[in-house]
N, C-alpha and C. Protein backbone atom coordinates (compact mmCIF):
# COMPACT_ATOMS: atom_id res chain seq x y z
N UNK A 1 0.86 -1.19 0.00
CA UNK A 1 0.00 0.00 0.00
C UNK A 1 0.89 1.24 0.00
N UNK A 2 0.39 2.11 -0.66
CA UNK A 2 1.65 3.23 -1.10
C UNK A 2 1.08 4.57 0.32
N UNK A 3 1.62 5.27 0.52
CA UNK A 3 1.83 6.52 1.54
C UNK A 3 0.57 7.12 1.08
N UNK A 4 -0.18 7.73 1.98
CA UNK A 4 -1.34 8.26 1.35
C UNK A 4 -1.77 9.76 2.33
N UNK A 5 -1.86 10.75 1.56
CA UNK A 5 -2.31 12.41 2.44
C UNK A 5 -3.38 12.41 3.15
N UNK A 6 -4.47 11.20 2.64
CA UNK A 6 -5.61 11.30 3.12
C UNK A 6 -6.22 11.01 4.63
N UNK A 7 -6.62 11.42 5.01
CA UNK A 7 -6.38 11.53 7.17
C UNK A 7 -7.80 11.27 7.05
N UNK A 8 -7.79 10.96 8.36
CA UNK A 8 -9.58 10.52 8.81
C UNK A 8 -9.33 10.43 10.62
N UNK A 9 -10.12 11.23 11.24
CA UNK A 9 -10.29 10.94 12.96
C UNK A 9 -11.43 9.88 12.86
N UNK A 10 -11.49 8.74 13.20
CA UNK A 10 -12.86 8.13 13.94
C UNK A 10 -12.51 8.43 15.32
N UNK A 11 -14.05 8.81 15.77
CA UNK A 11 -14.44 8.64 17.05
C UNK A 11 -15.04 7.70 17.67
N UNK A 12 -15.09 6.98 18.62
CA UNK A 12 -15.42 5.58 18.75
C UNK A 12 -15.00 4.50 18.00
N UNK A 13 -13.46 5.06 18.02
CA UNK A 13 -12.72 3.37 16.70
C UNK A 13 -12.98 2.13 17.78
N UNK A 14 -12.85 1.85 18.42
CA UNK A 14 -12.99 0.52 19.11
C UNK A 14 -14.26 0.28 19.57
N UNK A 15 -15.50 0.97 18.97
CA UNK A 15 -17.00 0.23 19.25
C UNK A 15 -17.28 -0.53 18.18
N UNK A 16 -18.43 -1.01 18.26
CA UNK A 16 -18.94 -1.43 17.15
C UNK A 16 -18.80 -1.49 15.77
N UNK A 17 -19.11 0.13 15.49
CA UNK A 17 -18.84 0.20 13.85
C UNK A 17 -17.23 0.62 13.24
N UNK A 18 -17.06 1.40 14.68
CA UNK A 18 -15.26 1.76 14.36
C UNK A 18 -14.44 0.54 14.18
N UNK A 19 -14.82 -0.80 14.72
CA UNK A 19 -13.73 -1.81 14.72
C UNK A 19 -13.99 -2.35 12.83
N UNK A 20 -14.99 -2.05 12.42
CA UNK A 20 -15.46 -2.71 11.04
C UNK A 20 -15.16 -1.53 10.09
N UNK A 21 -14.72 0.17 10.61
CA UNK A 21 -15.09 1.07 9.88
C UNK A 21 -13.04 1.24 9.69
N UNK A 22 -12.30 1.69 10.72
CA UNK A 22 -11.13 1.57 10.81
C UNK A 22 -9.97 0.45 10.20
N UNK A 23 -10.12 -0.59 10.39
CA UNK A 23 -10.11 -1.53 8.94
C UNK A 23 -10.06 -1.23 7.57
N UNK A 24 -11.06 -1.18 7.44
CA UNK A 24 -11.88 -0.51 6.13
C UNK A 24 -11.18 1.11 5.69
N UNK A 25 -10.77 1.40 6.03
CA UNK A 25 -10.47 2.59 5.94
C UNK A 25 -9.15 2.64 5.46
N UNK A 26 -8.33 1.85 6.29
CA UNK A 26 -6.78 1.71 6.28
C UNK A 26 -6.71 0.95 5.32
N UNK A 27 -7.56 -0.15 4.79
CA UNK A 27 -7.19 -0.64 3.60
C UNK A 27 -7.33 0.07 2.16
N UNK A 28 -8.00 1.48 2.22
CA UNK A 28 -8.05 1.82 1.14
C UNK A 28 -6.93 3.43 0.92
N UNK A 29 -6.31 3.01 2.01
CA UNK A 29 -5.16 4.34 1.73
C UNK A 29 -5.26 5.32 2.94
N UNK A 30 -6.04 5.55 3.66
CA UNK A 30 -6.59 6.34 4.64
C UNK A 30 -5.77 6.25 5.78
N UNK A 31 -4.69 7.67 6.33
CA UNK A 31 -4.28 7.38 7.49
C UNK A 31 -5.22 7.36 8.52
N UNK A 32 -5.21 6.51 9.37
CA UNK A 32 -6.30 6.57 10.31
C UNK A 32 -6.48 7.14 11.85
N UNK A 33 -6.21 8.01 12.22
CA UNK A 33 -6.09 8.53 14.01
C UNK A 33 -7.38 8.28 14.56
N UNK A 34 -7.70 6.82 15.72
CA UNK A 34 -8.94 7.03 16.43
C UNK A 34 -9.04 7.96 17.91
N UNK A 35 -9.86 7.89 18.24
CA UNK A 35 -10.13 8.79 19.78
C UNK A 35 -10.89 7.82 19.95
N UNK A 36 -10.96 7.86 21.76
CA UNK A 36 -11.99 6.79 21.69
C UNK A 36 -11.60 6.63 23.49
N UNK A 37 -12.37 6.91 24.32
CA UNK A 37 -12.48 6.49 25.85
C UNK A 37 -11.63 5.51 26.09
N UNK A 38 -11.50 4.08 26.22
CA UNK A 38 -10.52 3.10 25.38
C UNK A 38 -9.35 3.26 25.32
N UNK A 39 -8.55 1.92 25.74
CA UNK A 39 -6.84 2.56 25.04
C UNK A 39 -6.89 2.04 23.84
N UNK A 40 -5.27 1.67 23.53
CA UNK A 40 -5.35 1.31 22.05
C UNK A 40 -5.57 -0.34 21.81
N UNK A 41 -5.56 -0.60 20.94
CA UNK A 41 -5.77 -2.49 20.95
C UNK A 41 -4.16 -2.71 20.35
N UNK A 42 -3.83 -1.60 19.60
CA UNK A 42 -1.91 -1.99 19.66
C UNK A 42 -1.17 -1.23 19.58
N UNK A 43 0.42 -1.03 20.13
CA UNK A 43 0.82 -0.08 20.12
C UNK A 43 1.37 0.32 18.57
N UNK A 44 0.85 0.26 17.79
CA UNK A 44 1.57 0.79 16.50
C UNK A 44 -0.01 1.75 16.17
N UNK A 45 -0.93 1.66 16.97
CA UNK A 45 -2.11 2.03 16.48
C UNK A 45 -2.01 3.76 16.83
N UNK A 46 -1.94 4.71 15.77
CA UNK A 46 -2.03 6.09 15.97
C UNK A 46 -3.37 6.36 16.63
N UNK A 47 -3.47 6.94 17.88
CA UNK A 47 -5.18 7.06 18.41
C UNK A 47 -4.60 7.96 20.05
N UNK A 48 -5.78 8.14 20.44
CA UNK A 48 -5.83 9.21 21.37
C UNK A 48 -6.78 9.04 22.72
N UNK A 49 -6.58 8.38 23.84
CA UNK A 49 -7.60 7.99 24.81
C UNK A 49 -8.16 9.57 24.92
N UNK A 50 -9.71 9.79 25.00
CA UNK A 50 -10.32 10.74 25.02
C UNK A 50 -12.06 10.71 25.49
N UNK A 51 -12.71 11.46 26.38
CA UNK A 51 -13.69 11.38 26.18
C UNK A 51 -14.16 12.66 25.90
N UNK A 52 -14.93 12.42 24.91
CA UNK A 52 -15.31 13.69 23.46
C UNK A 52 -16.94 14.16 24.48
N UNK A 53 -17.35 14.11 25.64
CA UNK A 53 -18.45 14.41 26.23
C UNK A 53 -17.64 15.77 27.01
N UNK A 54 -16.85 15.58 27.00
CA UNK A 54 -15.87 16.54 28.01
C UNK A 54 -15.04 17.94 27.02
N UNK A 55 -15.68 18.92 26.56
CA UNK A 55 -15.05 20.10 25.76
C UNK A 55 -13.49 20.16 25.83
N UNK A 56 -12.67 19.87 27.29
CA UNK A 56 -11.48 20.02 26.80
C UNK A 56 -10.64 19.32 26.25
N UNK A 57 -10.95 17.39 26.49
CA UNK A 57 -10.97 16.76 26.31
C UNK A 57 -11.18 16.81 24.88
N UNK A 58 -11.91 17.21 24.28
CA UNK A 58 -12.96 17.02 22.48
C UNK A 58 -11.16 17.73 22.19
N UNK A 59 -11.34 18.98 22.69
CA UNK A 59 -10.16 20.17 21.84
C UNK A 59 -9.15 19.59 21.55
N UNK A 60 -8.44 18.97 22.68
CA UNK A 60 -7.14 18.42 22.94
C UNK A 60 -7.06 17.33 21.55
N UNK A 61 -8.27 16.20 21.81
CA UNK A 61 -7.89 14.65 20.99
C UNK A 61 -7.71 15.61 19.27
N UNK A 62 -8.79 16.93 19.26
CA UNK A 62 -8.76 17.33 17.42
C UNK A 62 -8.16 17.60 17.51
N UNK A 63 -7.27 18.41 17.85
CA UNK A 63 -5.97 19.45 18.03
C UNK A 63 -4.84 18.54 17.26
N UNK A 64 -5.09 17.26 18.15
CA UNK A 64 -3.64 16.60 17.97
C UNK A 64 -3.99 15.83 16.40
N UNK A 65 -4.40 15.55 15.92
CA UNK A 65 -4.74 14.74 14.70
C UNK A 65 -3.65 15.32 13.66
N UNK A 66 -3.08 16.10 13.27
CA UNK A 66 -2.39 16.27 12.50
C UNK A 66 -0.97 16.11 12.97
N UNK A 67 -1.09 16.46 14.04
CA UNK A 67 0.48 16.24 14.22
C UNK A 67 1.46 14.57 14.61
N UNK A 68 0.00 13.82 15.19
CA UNK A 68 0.15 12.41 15.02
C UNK A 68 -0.10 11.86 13.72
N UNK A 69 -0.16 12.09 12.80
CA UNK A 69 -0.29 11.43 11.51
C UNK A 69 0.50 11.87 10.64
């Protein structure tokens, strides 16, 4: 798979649809950064423990998305 510009935050990567959506995503070129209450399921996984109910919390996990990817 070749290097790709294209970025994507999921929120809730490790629920339900994020575990089927994050996958999916990365296989088609998509760097992927999740947030997600949750730690990571591996450490190579770019993502951000966060709970997005909490404003400073929300700021902090968007903030960082570019500079982790």
């Amino acid at each position: 798979m070749t290097k790709s510009n294209k970025r994507v935050a999921v929120t809730g990567g490790h629920g339900k649809i994020g575990k089927t959506l994050v996958p999916y995503l990365r296989e088609r070129g998509y760097n992927v950064f999740t947030i997600d209450r949750d730690g990571p399921e591996s450490l190579e996984e770019p993502m951000m423990v966060a709970d997005l109910t909490d404003f400073g919390q929300a700021l902090d996990a968007l903030s960082m998305v570019p500079s982790v990817m």
